[in-house]
Protein backbone atom coordinates (compact mmCIF):
# COMPACT_ATOMS: atom_id res chain seq x y z
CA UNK A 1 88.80 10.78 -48.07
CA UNK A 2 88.48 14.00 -49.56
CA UNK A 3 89.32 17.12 -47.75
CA UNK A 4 86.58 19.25 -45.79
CA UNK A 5 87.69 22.30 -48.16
CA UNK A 6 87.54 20.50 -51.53
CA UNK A 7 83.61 20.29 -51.05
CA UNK A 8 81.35 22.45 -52.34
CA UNK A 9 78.75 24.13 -50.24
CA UNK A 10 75.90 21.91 -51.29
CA UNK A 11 78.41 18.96 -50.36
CA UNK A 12 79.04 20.72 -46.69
CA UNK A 13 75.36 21.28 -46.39
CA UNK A 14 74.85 17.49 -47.11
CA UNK A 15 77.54 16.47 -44.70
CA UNK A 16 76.11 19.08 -41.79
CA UNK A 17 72.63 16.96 -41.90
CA UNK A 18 74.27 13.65 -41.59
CA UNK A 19 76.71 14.18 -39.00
CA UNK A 20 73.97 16.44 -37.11
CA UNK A 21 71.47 13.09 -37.22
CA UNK A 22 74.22 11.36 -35.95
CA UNK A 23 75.26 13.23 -33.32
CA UNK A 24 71.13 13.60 -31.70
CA UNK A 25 71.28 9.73 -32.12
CA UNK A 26 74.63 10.01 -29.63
CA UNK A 27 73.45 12.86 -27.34
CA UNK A 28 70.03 10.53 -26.92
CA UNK A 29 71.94 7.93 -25.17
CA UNK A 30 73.16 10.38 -22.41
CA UNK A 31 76.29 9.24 -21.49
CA UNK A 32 79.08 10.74 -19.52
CA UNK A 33 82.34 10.08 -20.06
CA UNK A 34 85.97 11.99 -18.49
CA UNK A 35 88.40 12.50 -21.04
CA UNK A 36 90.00 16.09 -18.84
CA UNK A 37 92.30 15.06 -16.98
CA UNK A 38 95.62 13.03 -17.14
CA UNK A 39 94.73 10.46 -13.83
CA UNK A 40 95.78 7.23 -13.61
CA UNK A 41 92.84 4.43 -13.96
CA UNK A 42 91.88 2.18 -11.19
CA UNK A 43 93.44 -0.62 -12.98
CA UNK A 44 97.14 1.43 -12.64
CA UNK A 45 96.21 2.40 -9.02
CA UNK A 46 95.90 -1.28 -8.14
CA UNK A 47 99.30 -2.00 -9.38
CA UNK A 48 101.14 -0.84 -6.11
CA UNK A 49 98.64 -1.72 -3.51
CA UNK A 50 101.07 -4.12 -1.97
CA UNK A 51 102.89 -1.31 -0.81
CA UNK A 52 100.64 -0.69 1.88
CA UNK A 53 101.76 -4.15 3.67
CA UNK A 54 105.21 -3.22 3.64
CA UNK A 55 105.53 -1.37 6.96
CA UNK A 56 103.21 -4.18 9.30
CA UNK A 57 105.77 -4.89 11.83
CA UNK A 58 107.84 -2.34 13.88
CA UNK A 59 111.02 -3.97 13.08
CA UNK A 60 110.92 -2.76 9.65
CA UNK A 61 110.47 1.22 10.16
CA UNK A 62 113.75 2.17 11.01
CA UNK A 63 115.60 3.87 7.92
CA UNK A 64 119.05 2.67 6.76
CA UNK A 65 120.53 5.85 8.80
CA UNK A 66 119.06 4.06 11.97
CA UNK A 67 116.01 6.81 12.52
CA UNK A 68 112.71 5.41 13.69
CA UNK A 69 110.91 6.87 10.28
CA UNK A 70 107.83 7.03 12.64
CA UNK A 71 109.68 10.10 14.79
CA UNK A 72 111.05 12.98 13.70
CA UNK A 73 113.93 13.78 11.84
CA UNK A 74 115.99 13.52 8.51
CA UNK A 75 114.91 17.40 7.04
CA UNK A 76 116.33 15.99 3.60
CA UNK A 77 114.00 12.03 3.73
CA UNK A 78 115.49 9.16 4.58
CA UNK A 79 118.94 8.43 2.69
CA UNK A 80 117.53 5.53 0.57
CA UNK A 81 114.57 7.53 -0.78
CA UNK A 82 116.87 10.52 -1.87
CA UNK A 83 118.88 7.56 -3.47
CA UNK A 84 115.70 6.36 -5.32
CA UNK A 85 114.47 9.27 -6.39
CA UNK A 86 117.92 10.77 -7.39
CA UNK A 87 118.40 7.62 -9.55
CA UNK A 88 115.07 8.65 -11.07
CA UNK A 89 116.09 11.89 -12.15
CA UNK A 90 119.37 10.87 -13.16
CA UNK A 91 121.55 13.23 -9.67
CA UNK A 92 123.40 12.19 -6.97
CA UNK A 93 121.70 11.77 -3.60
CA UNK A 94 123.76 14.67 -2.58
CA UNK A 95 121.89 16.88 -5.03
CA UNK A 96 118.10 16.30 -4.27
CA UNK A 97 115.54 17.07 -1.25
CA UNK A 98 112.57 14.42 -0.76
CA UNK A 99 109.47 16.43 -0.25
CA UNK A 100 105.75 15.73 0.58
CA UNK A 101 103.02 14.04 -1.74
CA UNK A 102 102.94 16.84 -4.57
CA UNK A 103 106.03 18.01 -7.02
CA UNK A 104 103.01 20.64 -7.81
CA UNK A 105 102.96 21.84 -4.04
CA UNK A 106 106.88 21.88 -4.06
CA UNK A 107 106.70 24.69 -7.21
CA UNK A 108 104.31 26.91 -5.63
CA UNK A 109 106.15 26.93 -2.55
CA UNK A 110 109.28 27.68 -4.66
CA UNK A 111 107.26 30.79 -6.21
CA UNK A 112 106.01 31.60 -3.21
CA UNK A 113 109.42 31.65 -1.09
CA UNK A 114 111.06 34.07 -4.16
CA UNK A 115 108.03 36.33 -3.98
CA UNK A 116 108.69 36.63 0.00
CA UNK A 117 112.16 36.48 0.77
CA UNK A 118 114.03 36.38 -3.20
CA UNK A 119 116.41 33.85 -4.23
CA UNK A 120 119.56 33.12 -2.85
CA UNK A 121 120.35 36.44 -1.61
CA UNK A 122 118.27 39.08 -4.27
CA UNK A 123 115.47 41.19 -3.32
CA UNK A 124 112.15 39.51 -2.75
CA UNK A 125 109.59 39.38 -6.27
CA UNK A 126 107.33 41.22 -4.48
CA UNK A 127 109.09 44.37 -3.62
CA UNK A 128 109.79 44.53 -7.71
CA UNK A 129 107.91 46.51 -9.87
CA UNK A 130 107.81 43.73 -12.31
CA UNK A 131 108.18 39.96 -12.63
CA UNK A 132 107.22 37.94 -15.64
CA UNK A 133 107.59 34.11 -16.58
CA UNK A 134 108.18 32.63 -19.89
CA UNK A 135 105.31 30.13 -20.84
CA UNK A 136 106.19 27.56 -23.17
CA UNK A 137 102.52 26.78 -25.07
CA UNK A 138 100.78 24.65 -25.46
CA UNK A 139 101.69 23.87 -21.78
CA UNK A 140 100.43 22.78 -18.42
CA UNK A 141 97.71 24.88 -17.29
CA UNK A 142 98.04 24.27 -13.31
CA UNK A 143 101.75 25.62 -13.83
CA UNK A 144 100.42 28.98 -15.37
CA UNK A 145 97.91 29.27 -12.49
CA UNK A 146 100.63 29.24 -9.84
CA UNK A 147 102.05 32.12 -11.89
CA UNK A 148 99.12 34.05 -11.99
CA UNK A 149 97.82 33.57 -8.83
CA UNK A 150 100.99 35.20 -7.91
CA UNK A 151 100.47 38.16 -10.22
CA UNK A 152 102.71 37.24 -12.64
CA UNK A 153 103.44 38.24 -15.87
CA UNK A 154 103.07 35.29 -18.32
CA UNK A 155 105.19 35.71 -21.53
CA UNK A 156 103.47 33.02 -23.57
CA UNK A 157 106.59 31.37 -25.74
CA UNK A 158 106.16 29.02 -28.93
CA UNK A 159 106.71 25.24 -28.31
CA UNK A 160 108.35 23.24 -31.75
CA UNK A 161 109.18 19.68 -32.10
CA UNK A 162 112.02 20.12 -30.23
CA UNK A 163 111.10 22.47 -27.25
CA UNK A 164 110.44 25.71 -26.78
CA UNK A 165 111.77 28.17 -29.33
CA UNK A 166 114.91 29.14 -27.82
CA UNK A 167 115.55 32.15 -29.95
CA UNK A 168 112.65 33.53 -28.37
CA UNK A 169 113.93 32.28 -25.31
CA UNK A 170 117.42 33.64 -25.16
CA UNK A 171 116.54 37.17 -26.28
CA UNK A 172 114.22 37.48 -23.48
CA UNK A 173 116.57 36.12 -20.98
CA UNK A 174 119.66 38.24 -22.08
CA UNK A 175 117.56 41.14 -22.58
CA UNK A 176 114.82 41.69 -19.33
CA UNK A 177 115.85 41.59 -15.43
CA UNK A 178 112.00 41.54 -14.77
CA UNK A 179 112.16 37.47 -16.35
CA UNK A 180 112.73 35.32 -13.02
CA UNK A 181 111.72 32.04 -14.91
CA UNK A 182 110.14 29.43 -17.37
CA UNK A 183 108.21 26.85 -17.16
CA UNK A 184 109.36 23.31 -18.52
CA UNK A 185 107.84 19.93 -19.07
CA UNK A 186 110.87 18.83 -20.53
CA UNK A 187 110.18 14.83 -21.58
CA UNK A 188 107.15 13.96 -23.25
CA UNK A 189 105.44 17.42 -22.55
CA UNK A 190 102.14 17.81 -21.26
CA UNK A 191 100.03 18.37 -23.53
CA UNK A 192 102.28 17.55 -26.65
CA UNK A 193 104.45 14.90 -25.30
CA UNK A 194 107.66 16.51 -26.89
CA UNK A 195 111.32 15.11 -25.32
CA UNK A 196 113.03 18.51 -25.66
CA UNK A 197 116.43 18.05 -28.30
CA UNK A 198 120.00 17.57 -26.59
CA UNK A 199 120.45 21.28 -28.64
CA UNK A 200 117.84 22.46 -26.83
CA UNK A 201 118.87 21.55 -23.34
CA UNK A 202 122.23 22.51 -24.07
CA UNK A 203 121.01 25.86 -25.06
CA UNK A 204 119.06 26.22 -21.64
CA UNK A 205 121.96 25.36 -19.55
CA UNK A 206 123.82 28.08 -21.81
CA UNK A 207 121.25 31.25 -21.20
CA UNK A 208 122.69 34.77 -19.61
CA UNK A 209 120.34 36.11 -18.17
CA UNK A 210 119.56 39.20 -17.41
CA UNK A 211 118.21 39.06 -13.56
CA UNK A 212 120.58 37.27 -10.98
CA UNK A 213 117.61 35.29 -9.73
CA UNK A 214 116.34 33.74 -13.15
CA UNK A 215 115.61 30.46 -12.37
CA UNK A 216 114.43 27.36 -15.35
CA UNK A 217 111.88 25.63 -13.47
CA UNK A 218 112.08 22.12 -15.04
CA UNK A 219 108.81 20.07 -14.24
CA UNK A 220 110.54 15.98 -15.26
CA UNK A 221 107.16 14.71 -14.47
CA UNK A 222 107.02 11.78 -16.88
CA UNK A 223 110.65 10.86 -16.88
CA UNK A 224 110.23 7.46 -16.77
CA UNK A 225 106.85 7.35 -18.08
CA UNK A 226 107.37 5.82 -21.27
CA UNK A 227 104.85 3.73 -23.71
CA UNK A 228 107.34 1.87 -25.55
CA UNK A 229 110.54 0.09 -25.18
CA UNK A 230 111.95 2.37 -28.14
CA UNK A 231 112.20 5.35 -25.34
CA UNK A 232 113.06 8.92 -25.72
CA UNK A 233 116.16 10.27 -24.96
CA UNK A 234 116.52 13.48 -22.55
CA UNK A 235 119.59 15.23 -21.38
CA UNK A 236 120.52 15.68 -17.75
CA UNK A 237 119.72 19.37 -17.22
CA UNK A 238 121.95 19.75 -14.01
CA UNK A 239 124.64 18.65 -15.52
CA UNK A 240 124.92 20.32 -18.46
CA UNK A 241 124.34 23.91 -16.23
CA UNK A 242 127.38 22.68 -14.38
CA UNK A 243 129.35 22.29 -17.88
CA UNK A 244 128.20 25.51 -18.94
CA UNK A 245 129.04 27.48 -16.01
CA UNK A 246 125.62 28.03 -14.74
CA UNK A 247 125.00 25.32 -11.95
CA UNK A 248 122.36 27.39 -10.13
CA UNK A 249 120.32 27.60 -13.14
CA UNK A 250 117.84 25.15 -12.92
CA UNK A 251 115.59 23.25 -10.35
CA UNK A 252 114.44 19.64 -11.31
CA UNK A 253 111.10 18.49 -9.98
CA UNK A 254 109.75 15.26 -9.60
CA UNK A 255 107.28 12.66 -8.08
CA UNK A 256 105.87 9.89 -8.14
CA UNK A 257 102.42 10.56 -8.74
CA UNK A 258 101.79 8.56 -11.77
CA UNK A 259 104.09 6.26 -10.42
CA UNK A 260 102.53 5.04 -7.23
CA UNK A 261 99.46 6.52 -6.16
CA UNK A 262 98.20 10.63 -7.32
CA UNK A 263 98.03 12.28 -3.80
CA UNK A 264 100.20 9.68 -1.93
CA UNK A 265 103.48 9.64 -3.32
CA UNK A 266 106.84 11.61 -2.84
CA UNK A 267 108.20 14.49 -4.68
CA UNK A 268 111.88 15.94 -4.41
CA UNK A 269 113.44 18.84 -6.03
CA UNK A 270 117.14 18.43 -7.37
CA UNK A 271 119.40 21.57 -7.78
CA UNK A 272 122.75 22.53 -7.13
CA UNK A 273 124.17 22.86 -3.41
CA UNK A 274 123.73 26.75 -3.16
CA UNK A 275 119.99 26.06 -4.24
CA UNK A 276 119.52 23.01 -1.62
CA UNK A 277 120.89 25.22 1.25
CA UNK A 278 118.79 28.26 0.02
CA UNK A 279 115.60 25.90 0.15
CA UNK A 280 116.56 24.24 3.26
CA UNK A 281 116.93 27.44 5.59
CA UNK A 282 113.14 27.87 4.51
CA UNK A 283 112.00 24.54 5.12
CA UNK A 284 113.53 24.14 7.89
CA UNK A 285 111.11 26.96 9.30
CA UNK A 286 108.01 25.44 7.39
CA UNK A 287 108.48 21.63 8.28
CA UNK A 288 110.61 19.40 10.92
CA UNK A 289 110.31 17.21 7.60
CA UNK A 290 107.90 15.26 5.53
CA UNK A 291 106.21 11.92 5.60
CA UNK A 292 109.08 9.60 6.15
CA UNK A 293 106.89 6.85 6.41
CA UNK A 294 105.73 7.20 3.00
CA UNK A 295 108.95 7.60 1.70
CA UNK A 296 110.27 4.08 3.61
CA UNK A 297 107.20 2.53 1.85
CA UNK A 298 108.00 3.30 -1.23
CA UNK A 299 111.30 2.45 -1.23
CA UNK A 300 110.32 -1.13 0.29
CA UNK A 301 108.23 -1.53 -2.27
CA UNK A 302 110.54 -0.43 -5.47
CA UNK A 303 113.41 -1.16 -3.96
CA UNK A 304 115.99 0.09 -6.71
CA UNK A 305 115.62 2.04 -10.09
CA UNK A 306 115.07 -1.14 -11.96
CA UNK A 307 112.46 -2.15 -9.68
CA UNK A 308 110.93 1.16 -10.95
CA UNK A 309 111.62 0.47 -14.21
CA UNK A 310 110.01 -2.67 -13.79
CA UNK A 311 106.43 -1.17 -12.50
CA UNK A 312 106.60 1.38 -15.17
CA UNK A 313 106.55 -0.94 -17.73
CA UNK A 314 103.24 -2.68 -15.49
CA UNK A 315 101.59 1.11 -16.79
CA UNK A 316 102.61 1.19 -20.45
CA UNK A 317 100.87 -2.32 -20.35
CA UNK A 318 97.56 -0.34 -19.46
CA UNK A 319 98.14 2.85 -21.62
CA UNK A 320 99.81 1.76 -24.72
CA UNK A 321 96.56 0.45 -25.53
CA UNK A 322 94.42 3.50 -25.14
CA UNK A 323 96.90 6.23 -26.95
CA UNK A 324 97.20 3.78 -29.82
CA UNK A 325 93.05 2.91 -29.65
CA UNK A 326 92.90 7.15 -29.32
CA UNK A 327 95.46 7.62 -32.27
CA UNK A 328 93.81 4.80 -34.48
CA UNK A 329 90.05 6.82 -34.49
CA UNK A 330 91.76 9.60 -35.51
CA UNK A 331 93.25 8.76 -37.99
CA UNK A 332 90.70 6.22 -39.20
CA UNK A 333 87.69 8.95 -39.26
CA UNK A 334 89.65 12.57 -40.04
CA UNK A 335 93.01 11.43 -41.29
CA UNK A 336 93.57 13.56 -44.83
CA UNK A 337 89.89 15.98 -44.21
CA UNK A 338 92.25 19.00 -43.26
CA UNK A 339 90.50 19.98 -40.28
CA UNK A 340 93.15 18.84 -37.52
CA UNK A 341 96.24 17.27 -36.54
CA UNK A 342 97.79 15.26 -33.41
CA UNK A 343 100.69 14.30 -31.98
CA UNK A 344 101.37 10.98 -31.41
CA UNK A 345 104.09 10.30 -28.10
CA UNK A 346 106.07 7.77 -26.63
CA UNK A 347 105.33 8.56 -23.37
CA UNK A 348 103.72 10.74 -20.98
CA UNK A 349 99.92 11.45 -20.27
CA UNK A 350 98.15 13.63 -23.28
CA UNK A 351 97.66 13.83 -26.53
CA UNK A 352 97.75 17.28 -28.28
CA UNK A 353 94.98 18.08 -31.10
CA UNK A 354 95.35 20.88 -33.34
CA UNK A 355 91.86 21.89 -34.81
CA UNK A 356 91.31 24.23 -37.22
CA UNK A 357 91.59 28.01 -36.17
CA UNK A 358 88.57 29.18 -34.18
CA UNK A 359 87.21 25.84 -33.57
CA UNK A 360 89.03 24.04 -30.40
CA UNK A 361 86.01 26.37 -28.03
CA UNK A 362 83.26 24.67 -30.05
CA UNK A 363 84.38 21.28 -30.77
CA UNK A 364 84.62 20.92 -26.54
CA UNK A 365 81.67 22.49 -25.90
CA UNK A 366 80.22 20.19 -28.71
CA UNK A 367 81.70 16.77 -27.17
CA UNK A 368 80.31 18.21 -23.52
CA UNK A 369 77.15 18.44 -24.90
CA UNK A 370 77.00 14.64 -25.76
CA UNK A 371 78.12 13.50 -22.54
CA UNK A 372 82.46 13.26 -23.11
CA UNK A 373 84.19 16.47 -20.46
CA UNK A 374 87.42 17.47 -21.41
CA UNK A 375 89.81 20.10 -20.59
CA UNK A 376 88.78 23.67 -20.94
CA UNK A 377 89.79 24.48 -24.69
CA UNK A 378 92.36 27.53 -23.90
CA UNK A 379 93.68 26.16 -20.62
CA UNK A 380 96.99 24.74 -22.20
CA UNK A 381 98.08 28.89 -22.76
CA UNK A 382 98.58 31.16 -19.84
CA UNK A 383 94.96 32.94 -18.46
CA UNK A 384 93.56 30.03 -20.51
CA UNK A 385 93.70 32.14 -23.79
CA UNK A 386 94.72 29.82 -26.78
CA UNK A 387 95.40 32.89 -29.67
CA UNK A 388 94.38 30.54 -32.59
CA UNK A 389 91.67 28.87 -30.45
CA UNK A 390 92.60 25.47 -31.61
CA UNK A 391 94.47 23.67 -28.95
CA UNK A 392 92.63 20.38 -27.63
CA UNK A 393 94.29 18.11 -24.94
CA UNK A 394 93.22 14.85 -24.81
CA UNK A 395 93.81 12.69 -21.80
CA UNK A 396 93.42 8.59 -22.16
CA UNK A 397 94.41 7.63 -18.87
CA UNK A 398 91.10 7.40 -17.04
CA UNK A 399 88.35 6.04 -19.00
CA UNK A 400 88.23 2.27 -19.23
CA UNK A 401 89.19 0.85 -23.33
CA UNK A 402 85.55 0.54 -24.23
CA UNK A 403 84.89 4.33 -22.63
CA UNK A 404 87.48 5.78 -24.31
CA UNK A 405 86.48 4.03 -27.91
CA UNK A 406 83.22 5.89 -27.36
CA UNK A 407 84.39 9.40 -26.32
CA UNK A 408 86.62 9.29 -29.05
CA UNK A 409 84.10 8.52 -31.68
CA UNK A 410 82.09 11.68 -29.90
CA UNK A 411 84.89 13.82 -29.89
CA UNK A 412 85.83 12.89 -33.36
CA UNK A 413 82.30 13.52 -34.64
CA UNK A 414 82.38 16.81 -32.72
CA UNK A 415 85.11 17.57 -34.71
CA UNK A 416 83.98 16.76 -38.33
CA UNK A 417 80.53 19.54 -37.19
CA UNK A 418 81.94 22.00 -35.67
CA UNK A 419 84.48 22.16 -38.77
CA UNK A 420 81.65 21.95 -41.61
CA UNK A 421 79.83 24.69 -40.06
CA UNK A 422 83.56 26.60 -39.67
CA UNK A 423 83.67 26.08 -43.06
CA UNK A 424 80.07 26.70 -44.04
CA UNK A 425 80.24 30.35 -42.29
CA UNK A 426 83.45 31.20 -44.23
């Protein structure tokens, strides 16, 4: 195919009046299809619905540390679930906290609790004249709300195919005491699904920071959310803090959203002991403790790791498909035109498209107008302002195969319009 900018301007005009006939021939058939967010399909919901018989009879709802799960109790979840979930996230029982349903709820109450009472001992965020974040970007927009809902500063920082630049990085860190944290999607990021280098990780754990209280706020959402058996490789954060002298540098966050059921599963944070007991003289003001019910289920139900392991690869089954059927149509219709470029993961939720400069607003808008939503263009950069406007996440969780083929096609032919006319204004 020959690329967009090696046509002439009679060629573009000629192209314009095709792919405009084409796309009134689409928007005729009004159809409206969810390509916006990263939830799992009904067909991946179904997969743990047994999971909901595995508490019938009273004899089972006692925890292995003899507690009637139905009481209260056990600040920390039941033993076995701070087992599971450690073995998830690669700690020690000793090191992790089970939580409620959301690993999301768990980092805003993390924010919140340093903006009210500090961190281990500093002086509260909000009796500072300044605090800022680091934002790596493209990145997960619901984690740069939390920050600005709080008021603060977001310091946007370039990702690369290894992580966030961590030149950038560490000269912040050394250099400002206003810095209290950065975000982190750390394996098979959202939107880019980049596995952050063992370099990279080993650099984080090695940061000085500047401010006491700077904490790395590391997201491990997809962990074990891989698409292939060739999986990548991610090292353990906690540990390598501990190696480098820094062991209260980090929180780990997890769940098991995508893993059970969005809105009914457990989350846990992992950290070092000084961070645990920090958290746990606040919770045990906020809570008595969480839903240990839910937390007995799941174990029941997964029973070990492997039987994790073993569900996960129950997903890929239902994803693999749609990322590669995603992946395919692009390349098929715009591979070689020059006018964008996408990552293709091994696991995780999104796919990233890069569009040309100026276009990512237009080409959503475009695709919304013939029936396919997607996420806000600019929402993957803090305030939801993308400086090259050409960020696109694409999420093919949700949509059944056949859906997806279509909103594809739409968003692909969104593409290839809103790029001639780019290119036709220049």
């Amino acid at each position: 195919m020959t690329p967009y900018r090696e046509l002439n301007k009679e060629q573009l005009q000629v192209l314009k009046a095709q792919l405009e006939k084409e796309f009134e021939e689409v928007k005729a058939k009004g159809l409206n299809l969810d390509m916006s967010r990263g939830k799992p399909s009904k067909k991946q919901l179904e997969l743990a619905m047994d999971m909901l018989e595995e508490l019938k009879s009273t004899d089972k709802l006692k925890c292995e540390a003899g507690i009637d799960c139905r009481n209260y109790g056990l600040l920390e979840g039941i033993p076995e679930a701070r087992r599971l979930l450690g073995a998830m996230t690669e700690v020690t029982p000793d090191k992790i906290i089970i939580f409620g349903n959301s690993s999301l709820n768990v980092m805003f109450d993390t924010i919140s609790r340093s903006m009210t009472h500090g961190v281990c001992g500093n002086t509260p965020w909000c009796k500072l004249d300044k605090v800022k974040f680091l934002c790596p970007a493209p990145g997960y927009d619901r984690h740069f709300k939390i920050t600005e809902y709080f008021g603060i500063e977001m310091i946007t920082v370039p990702m690369t195919p290894t992580g966030p630049d961590m030149d950038i990085v560490e000269k912040l860190v050394s250099s400002d005491d206003a810095i209290k944290g950065i975000w982190c999607v750390p394996k098979y990021s959202n939107p880019q699904g980049i596995t952050y280098s063992e370099e990279t990780v080993k650099r984080f754990a090695r940061l000085k920071p500047a401010a006491p209280d700077f904490r790395i706020f590391w997201d491990n959402a997809y962990c074990i959310h891989h698409l292939y058996e060739e999986k990548d490789f991610l090292l353990e954060i906690l540990e390598e803090c501990e190696k480098a002298g820094n062991p209260d540098l980090a929180y780990k966050f997890l769940s098991t959203s995508k893993v059970s059921f969005p809105g009914s599963g457990i989350a846990a944070v992992a950290a070092s002991p000084r961070n645990l007991e920090d958290i746990k003289k606040h919770m045990s003001i906020q809570t008595i403790g969480h839903d240990k019910i839910n937390q007995l289920r799941h174990v029941r139900f997964f029973k070990d790791i492997e039987g994790m392991h073993e569900h996960m690869k129950k997903h890929a089954e239902i994803l693999r498909p749609k990322f590669e059927a995603v992946e395919n149509t692009l390349e098929k219709e715009i591979g070689g035109l020059g006018i964008g470029e996408w990552t293709n993961p091994k696991g995780g939720y999104f796919i990233s498209f890069e569009s040309m400069e100026g276009c990512a607003k237009a080409i959503v808008a475009k695709a919304a107008e013939a029936g396919v939503k997607m996420t806000d263009a600019g929402a993957t950069y803090p305030y939801g302002k993308d400086p090259h406007d050409s960020n696109i996440r694409i999420a093919p969780s949700f949509p059944t195969l056949e859906e997806l083929q279509t909103a594809t096609e739409i968003f692909v032919l969104s593409v290839k319009l809103v790029s001639v006319e780019k290119l036709l204004a220049e």
